[in-house]
C-alpha atoms as a PDB file:
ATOM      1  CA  UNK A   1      15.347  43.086 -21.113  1.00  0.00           C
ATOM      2  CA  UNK A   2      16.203  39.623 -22.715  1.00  0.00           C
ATOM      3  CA  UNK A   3      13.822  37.027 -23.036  1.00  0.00           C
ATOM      4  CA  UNK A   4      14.071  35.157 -19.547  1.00  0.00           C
ATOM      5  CA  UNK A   5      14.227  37.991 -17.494  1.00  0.00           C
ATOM      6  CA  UNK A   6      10.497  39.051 -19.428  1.00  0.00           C
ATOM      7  CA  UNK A   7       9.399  35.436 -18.707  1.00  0.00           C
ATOM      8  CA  UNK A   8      10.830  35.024 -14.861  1.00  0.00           C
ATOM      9  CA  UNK A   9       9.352  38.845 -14.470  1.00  0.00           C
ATOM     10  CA  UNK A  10       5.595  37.509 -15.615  1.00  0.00           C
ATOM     11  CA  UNK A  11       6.094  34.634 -13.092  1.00  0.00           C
ATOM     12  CA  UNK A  12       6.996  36.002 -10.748  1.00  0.00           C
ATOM     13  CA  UNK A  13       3.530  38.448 -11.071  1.00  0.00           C
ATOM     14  CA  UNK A  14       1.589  35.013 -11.986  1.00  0.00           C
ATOM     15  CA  UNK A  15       2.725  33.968  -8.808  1.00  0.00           C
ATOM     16  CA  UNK A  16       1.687  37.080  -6.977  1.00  0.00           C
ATOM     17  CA  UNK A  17      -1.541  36.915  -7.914  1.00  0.00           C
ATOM     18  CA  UNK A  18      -2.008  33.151  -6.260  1.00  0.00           C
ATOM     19  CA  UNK A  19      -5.128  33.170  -4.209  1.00  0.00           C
ATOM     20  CA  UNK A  20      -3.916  31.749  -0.839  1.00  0.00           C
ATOM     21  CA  UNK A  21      -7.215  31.448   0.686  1.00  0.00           C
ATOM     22  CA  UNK A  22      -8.055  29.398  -2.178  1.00  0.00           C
ATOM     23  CA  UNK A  23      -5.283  27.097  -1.526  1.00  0.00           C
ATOM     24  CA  UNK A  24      -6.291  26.404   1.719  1.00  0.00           C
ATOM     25  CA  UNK A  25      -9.476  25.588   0.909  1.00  0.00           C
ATOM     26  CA  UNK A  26      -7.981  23.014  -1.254  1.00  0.00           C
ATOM     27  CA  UNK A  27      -5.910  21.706   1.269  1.00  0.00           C
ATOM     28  CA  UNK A  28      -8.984  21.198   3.223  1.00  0.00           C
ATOM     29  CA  UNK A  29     -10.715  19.146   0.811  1.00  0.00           C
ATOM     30  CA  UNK A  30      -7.916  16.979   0.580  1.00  0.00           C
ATOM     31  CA  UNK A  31      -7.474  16.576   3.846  1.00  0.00           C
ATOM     32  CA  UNK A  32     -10.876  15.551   5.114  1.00  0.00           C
ATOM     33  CA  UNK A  33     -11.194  13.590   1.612  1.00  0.00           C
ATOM     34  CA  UNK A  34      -8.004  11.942   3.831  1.00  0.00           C
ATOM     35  CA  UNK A  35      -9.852  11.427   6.526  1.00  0.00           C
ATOM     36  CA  UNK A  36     -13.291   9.943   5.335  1.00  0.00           C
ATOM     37  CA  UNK A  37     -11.234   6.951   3.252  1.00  0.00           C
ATOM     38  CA  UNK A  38     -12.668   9.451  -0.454  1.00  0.00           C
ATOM     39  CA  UNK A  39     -10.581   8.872  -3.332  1.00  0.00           C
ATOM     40  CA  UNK A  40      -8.559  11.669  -5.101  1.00  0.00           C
ATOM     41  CA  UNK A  41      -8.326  11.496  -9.089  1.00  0.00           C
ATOM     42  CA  UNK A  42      -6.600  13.623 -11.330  1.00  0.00           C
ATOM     43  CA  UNK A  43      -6.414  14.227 -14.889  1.00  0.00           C
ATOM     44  CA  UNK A  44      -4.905  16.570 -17.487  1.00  0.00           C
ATOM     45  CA  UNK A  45      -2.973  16.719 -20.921  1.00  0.00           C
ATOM     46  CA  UNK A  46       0.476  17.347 -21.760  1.00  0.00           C
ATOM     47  CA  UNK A  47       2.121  19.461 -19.270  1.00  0.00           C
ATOM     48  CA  UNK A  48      -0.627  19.124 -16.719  1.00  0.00           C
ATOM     49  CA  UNK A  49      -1.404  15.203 -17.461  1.00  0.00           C
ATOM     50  CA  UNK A  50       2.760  15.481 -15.839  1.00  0.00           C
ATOM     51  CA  UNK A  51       1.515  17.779 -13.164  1.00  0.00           C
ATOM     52  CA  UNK A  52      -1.728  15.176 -12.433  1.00  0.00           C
ATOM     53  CA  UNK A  53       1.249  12.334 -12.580  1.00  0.00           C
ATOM     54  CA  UNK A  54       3.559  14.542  -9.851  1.00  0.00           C
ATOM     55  CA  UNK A  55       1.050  15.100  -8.103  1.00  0.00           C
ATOM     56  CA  UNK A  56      -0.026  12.144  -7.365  1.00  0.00           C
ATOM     57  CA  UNK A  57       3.085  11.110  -6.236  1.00  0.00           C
ATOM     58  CA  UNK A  58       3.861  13.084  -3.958  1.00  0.00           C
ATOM     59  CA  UNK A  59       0.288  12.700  -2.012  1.00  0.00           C
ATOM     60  CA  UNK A  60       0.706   9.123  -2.538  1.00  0.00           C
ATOM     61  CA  UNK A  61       4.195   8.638  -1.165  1.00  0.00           C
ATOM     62  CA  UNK A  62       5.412  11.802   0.111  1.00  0.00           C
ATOM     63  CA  UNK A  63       2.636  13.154   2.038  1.00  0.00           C
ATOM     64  CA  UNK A  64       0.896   9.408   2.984  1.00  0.00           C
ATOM     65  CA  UNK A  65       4.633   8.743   4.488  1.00  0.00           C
ATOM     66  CA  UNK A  66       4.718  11.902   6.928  1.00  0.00           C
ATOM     67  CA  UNK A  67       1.918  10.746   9.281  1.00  0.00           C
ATOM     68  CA  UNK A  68      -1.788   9.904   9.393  1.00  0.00           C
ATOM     69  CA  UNK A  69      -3.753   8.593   6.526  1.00  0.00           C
ATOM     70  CA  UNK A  70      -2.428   7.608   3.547  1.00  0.00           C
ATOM     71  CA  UNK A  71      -3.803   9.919   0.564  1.00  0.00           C
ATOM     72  CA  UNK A  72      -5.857   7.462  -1.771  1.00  0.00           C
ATOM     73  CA  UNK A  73      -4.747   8.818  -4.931  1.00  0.00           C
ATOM     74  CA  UNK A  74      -4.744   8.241  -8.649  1.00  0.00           C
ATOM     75  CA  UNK A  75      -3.504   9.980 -11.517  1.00  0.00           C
ATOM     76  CA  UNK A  76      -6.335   9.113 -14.818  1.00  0.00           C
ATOM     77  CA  UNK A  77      -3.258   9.978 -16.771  1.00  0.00           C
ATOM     78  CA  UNK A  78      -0.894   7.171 -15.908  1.00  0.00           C
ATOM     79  CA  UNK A  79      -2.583   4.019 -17.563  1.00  0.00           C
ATOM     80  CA  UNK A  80      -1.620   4.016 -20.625  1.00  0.00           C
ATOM     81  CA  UNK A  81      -2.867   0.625 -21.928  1.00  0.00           C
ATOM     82  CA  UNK A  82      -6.707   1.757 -20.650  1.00  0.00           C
ATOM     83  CA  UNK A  83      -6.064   5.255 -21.903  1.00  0.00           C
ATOM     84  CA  UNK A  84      -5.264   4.209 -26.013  1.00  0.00           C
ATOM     85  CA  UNK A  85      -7.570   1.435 -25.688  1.00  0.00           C
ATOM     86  CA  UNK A  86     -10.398   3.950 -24.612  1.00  0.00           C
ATOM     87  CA  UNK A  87      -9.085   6.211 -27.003  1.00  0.00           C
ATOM     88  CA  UNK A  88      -9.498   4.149 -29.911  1.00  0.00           C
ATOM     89  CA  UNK A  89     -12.085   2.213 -29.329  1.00  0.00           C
ATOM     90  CA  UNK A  90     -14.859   4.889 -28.279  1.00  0.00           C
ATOM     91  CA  UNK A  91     -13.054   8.626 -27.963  1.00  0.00           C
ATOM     92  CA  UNK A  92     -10.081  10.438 -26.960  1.00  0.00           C
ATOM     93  CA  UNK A  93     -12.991  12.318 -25.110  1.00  0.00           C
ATOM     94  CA  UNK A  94     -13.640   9.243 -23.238  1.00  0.00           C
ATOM     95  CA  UNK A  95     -10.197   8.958 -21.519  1.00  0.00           C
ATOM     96  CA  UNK A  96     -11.090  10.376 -18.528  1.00  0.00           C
ATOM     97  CA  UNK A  97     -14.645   9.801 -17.569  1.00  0.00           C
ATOM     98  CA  UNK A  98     -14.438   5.956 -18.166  1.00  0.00           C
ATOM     99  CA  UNK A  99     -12.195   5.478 -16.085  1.00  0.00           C
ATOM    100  CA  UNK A 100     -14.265   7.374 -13.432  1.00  0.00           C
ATOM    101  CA  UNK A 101     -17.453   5.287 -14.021  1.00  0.00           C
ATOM    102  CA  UNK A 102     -15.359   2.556 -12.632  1.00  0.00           C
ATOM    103  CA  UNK A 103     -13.851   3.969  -9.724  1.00  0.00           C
ATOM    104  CA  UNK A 104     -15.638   7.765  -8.879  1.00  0.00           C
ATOM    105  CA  UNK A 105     -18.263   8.066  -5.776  1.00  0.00           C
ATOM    106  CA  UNK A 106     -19.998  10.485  -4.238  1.00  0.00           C
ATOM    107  CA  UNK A 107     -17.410  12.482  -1.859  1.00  0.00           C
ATOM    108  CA  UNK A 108     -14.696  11.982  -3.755  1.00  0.00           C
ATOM    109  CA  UNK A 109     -12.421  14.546  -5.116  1.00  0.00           C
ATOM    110  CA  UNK A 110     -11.100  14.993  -8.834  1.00  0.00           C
ATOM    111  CA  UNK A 111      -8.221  17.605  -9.425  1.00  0.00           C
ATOM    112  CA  UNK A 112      -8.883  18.610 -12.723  1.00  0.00           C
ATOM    113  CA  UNK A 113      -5.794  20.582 -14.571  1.00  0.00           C
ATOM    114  CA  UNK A 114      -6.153  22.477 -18.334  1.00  0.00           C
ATOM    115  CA  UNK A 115      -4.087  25.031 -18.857  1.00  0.00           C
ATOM    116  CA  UNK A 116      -7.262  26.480 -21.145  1.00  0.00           C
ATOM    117  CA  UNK A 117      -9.686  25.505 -18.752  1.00  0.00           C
ATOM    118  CA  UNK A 118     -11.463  23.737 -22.038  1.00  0.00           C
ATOM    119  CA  UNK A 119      -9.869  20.254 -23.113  1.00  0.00           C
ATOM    120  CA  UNK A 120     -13.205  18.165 -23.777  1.00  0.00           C
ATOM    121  CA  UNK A 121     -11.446  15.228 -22.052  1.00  0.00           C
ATOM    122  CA  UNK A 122     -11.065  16.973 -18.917  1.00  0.00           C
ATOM    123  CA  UNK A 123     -14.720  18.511 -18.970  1.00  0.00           C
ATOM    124  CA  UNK A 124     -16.245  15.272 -19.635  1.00  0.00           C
ATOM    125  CA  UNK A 125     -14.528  14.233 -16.607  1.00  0.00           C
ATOM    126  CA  UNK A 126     -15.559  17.140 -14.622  1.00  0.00           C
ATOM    127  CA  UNK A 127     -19.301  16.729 -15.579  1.00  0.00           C
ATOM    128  CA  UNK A 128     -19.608  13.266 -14.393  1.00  0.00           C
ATOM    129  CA  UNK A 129     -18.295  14.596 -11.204  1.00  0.00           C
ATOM    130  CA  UNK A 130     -20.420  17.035 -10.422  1.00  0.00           C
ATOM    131  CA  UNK A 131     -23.222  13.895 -11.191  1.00  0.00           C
ATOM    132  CA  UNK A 132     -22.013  11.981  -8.518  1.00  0.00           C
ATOM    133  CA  UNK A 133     -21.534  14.348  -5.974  1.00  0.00           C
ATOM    134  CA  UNK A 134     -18.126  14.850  -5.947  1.00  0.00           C
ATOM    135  CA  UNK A 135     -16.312  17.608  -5.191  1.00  0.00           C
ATOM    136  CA  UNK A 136     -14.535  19.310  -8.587  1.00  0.00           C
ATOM    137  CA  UNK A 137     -10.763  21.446  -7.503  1.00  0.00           C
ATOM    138  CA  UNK A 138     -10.038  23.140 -11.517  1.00  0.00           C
ATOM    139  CA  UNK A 139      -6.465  24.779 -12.084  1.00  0.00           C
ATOM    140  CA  UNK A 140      -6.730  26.316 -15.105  1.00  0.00           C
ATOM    141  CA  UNK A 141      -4.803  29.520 -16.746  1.00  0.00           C
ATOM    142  CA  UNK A 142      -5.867  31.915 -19.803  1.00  0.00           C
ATOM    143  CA  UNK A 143      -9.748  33.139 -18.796  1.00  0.00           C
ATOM    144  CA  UNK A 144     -10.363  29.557 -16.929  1.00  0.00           C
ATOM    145  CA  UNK A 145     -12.328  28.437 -19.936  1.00  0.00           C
ATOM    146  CA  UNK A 146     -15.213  25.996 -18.935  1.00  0.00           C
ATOM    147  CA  UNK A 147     -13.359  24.621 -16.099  1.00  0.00           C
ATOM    148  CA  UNK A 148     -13.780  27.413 -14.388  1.00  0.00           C
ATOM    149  CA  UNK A 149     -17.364  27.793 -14.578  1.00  0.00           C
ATOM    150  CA  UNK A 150     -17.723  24.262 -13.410  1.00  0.00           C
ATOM    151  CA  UNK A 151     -15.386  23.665 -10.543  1.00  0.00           C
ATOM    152  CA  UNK A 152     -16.201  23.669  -6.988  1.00  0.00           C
ATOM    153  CA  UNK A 153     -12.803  25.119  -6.213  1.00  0.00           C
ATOM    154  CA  UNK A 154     -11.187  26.665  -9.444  1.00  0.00           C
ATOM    155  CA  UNK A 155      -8.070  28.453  -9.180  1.00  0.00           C
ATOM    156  CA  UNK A 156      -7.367  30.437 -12.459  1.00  0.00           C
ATOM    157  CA  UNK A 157      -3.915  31.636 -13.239  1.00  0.00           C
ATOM    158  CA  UNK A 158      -3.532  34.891 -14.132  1.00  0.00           C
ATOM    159  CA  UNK A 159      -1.540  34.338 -17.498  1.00  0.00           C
ATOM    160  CA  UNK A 160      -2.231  33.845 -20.964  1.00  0.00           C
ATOM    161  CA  UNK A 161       1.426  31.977 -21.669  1.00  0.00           C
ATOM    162  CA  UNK A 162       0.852  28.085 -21.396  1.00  0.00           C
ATOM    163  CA  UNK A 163       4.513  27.756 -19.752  1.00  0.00           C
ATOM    164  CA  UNK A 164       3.933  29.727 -17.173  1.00  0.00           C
ATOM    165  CA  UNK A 165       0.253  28.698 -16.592  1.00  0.00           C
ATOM    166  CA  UNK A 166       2.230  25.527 -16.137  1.00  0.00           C
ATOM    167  CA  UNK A 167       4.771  26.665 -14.204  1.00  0.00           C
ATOM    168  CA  UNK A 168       2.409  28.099 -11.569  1.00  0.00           C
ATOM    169  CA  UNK A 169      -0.128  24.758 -11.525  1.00  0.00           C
ATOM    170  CA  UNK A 170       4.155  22.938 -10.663  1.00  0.00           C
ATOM    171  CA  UNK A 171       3.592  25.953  -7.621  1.00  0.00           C
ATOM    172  CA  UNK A 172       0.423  25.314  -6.254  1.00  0.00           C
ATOM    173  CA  UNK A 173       0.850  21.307  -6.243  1.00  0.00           C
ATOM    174  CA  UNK A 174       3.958  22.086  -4.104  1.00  0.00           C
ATOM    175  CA  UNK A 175       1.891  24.819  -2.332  1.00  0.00           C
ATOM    176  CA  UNK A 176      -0.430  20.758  -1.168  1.00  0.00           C
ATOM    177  CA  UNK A 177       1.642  18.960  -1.066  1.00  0.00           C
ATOM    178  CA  UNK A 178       4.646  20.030   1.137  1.00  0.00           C
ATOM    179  CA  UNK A 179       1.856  21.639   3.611  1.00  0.00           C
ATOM    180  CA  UNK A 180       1.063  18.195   4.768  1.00  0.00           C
ATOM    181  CA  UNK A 181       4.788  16.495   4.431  1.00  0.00           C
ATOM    182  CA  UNK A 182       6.311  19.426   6.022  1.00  0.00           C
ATOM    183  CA  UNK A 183       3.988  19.807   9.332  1.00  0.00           C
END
């Protein structure tokens, strides 16, 4: 076998192994955070601070568009002026969970996404969550790392290859989003 037909064979079982039920559940926390006027915030680094950014998007436009509600949405990721002045002038830690103090309240959701399940940004976050009541949704990969232990609804993939721990978190935002644009 050559190399992508070893990588599309693991994704294909990474994909397998998605926990529907899970998935639902998440689509249920979105929703009613939809329908009670709660704000959704995401966050992640690299290759998931893109998947927070897509995300985001597509609830925000996409899914707002097809018919009730509109999603109240923000990526943490996507201001980049707040994000480097946070970063230099307290932490690179602090990226995240400042931005949170400002906005975050109880019922809200955050959609927190680490391919290790440990980036100290992201648990930061994830901690002053859980303090105000808010309900934590973790994708992680590897052994779901802290993440894991601390979200309300973690889904784990089951890989221990970042691209296709990525490549699965790209499934399971389409696996939201498109349930409530394509009714």
């Amino acid at each position: 076998m050559d190399h992508a037909e070893i990588y599309l064979e693991d994704l294909q079982q990474a994909i397998a192994a998605i926990d529907l039920a899970e998935v639902k559940k998440v689509r249920q926390v979105l929703a009613e955070a939809r329908d009670e006027g709660k704000q959704i915030f995401l966050c992640g680094n690299g290759g998931s601070a893109s998947t927070a950014s897509h995300l985001v998007n597509d609830l925000g436009k996409g899914a707002s568009v097809a018919g009730g509600e509109p999603f109240r949405v923000m990526a943490l990721t996507d201001n980049i002026s707040w994000i480097t002045a946070l970063a230099n002038d307290m932490s690179y830690e602090d990226i995240f969970v400042e931005q949170l103090r400002n906005f975050a309240g109880a019922g809200d959701v955050l959609i927190a996404i680490s391919g290790s399940g440990n980036s100290p940004n992201v648990i930061k976050a994830v901690e002053l969550a859980k303090q105000r009541d808010m309900t934590v949704v973790g994708w992680t990969g590897f052994d779901g790392g802290r993440l894991a232990l601390l979200a309300d609804l973690p889904i784990v993939v089951n890989s221990h290859h970042m691209g296709r721990v990525e490549d699965v978190h790209v499934v399971l935002m389409h696996l939201v989003c498109y349930y409530f644009m394509e009714p």
